[in-house]
N, C-alpha and C. Protein backbone atom coordinates (compact mmCIF):
# COMPACT_ATOMS: atom_id res chain seq x y z
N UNK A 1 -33.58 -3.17 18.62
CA UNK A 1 -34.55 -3.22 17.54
C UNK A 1 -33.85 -3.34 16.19
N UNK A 2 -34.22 -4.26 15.15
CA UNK A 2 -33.77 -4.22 14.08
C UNK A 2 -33.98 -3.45 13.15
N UNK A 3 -32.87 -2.88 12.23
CA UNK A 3 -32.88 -1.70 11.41
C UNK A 3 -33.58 -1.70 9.98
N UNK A 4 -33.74 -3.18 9.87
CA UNK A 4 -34.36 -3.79 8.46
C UNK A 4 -34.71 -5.18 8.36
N UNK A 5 -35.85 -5.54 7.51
CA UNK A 5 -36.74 -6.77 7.85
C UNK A 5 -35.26 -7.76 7.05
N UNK A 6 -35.93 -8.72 7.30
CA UNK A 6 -35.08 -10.45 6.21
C UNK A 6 -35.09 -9.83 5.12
N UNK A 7 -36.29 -9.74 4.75
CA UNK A 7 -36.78 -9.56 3.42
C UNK A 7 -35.57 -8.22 3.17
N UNK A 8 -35.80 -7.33 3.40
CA UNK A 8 -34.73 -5.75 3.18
C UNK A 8 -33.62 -6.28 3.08
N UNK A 9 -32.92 -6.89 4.16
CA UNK A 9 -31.32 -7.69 3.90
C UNK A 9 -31.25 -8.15 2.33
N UNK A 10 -32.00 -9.12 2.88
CA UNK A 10 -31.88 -10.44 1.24
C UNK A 10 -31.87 -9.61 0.44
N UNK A 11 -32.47 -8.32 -0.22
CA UNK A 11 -32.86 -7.78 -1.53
C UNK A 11 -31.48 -7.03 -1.27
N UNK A 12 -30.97 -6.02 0.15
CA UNK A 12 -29.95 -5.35 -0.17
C UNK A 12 -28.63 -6.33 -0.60
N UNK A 13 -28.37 -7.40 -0.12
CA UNK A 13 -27.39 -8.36 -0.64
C UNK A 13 -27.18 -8.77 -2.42
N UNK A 14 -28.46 -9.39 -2.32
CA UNK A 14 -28.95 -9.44 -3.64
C UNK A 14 -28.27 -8.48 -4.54
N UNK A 15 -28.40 -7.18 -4.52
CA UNK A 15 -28.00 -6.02 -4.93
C UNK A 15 -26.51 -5.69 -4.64
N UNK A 16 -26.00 -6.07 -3.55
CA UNK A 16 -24.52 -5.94 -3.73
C UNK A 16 -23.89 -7.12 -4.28
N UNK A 17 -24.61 -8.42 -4.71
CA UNK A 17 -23.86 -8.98 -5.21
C UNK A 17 -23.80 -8.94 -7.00
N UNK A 18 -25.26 -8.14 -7.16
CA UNK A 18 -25.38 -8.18 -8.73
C UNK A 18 -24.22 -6.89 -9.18
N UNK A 19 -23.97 -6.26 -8.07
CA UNK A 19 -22.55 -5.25 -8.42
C UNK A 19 -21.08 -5.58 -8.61
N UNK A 20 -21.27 -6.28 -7.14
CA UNK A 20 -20.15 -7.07 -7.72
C UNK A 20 -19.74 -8.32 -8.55
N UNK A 21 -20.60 -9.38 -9.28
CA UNK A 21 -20.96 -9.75 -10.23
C UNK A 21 -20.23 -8.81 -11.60
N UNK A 22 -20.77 -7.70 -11.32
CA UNK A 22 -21.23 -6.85 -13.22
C UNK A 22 -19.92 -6.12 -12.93
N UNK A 23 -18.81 -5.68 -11.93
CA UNK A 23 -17.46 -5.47 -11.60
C UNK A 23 -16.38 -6.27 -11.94
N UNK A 24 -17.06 -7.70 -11.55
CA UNK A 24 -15.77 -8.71 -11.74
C UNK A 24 -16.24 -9.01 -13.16
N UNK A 25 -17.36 -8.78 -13.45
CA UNK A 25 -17.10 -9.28 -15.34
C UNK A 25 -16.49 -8.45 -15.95
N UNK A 26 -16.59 -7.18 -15.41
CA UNK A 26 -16.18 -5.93 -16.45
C UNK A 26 -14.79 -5.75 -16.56
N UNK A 27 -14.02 -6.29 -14.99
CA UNK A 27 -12.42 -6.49 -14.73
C UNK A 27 -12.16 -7.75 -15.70
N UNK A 28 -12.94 -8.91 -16.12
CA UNK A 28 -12.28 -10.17 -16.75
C UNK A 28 -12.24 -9.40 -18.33
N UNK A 29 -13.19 -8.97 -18.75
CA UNK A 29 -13.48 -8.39 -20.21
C UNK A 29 -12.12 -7.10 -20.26
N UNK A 30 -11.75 -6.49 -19.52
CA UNK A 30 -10.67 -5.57 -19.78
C UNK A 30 -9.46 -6.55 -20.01
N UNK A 31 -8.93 -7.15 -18.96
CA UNK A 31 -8.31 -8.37 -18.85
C UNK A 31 -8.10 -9.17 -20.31
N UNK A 32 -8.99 -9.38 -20.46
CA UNK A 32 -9.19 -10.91 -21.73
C UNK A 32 -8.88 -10.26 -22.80
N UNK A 33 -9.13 -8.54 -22.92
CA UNK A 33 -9.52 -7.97 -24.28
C UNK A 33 -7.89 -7.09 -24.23
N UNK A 34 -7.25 -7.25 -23.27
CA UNK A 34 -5.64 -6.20 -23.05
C UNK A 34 -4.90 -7.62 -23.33
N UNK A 35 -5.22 -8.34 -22.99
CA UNK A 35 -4.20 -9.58 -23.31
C UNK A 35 -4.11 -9.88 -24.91
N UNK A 36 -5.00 -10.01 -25.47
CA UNK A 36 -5.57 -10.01 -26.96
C UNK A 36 -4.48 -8.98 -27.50
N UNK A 37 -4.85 -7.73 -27.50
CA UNK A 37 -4.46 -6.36 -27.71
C UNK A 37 -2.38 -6.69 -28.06
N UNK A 38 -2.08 -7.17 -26.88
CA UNK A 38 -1.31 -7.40 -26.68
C UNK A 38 -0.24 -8.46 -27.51
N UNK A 39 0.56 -7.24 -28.22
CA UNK A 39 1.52 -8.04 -29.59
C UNK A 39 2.46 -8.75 -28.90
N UNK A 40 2.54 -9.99 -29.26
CA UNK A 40 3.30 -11.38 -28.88
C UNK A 40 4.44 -11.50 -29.48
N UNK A 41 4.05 -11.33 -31.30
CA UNK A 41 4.94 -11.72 -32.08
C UNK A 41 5.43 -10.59 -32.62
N UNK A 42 5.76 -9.30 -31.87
CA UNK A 42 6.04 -7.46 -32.24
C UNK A 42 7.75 -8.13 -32.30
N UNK A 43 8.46 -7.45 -32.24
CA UNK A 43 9.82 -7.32 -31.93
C UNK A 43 10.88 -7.73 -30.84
N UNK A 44 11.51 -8.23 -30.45
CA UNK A 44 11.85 -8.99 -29.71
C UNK A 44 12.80 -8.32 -29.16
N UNK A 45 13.33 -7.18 -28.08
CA UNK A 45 14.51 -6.86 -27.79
C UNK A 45 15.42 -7.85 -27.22
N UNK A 46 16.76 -8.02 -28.33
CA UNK A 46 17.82 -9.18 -28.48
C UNK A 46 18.31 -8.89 -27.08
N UNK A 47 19.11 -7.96 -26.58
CA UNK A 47 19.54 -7.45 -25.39
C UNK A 47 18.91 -7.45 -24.34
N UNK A 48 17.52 -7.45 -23.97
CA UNK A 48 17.25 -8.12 -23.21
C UNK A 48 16.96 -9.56 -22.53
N UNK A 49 16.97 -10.04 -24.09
CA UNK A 49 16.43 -11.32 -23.93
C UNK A 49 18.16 -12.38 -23.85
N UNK A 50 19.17 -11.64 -24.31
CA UNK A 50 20.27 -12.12 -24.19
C UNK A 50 21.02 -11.50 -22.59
N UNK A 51 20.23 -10.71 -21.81
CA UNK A 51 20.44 -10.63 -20.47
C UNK A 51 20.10 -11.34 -19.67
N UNK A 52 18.60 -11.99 -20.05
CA UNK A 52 17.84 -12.77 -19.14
C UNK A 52 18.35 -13.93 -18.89
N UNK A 53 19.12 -14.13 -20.35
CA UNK A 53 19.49 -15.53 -20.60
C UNK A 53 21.16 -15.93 -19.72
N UNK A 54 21.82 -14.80 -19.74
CA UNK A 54 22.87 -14.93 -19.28
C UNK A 54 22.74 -15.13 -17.38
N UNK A 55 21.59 -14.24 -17.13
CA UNK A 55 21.31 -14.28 -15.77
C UNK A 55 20.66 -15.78 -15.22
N UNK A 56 20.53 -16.39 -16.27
CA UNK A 56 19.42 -17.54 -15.76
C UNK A 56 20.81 -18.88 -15.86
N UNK A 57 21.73 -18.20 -16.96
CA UNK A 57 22.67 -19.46 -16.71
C UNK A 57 23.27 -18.91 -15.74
N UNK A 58 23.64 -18.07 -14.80
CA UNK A 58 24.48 -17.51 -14.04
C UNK A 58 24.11 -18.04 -12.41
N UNK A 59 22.65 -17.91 -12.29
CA UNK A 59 21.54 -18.65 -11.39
C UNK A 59 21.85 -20.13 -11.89
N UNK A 60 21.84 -20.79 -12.63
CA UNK A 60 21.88 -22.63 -13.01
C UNK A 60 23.30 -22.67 -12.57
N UNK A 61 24.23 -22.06 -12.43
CA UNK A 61 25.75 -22.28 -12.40
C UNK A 61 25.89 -22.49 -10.81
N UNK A 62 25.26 -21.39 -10.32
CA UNK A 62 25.75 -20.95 -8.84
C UNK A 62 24.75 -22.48 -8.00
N UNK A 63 23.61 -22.63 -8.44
CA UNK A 63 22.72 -23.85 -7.90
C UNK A 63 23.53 -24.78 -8.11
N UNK A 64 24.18 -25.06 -9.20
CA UNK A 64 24.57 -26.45 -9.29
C UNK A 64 25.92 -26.73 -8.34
N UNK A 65 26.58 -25.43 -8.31
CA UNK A 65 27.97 -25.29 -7.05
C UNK A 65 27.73 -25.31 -6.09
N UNK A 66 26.37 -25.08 -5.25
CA UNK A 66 25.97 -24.78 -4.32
C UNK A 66 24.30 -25.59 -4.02
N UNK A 67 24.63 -26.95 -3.90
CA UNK A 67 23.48 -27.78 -4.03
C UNK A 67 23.17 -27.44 -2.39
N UNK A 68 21.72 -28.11 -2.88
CA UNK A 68 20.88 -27.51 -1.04
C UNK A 68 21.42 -28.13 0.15
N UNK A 69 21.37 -27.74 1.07
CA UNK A 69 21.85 -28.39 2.42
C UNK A 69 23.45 -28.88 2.56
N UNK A 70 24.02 -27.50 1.69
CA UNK A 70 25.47 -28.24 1.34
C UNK A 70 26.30 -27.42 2.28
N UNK A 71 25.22 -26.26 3.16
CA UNK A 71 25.81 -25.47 3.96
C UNK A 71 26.76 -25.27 5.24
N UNK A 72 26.35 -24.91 6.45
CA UNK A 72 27.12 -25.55 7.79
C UNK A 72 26.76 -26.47 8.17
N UNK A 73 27.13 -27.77 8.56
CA UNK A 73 26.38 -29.09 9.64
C UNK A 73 26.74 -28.55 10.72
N UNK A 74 27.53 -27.63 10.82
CA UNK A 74 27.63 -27.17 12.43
C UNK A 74 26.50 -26.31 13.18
N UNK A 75 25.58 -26.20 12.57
CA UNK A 75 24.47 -25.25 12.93
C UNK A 75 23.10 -25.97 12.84
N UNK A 76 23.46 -27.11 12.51
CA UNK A 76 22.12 -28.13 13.41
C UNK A 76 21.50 -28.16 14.02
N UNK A 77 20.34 -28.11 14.80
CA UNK A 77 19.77 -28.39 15.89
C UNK A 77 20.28 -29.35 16.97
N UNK A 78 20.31 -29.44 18.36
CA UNK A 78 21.01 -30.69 19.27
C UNK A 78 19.85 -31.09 19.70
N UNK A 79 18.84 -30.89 19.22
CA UNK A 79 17.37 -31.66 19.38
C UNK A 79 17.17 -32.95 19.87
């Protein structure tokens, strides 16, 4: 026997979706309004940003010594 008509579903759906609806707006509006909030042009820590930088040429160095598929050919497939 069923626990609730069409009609009861549809309206309880209805209702969980106007929740989650008025949830996911309320998550975009925190979102949109913390990003805003959020100083861009504040202070810049030099030391980190002169770490990142050293790490990223350090990563470009090792890629360029170590181009792809430059590894074993002995470990091929005999497919």
């Amino acid at each position: 026997l069923p626990t609730m008509s069409i009609e009861e579903a549809g309206l309880w759906e209805m209702d969980m979706m106007k929740k989650w609806q008025e949830r996911n707006a309320k998550m975009v509006e925190e979102a949109t309004s913390s990003w805003h909030k959020d100083n861009r042009n504040g202070p810049i820590d030099e030391e980190d940003d002169d770490a990142a930088q050293e790490k990223a040429r350090a990563w470009d160095d090792w890629k360029d010594d170590n181009p792809r598929g430059a590894g074993n050919k002995k470990l091929t497939p005999c497919g």
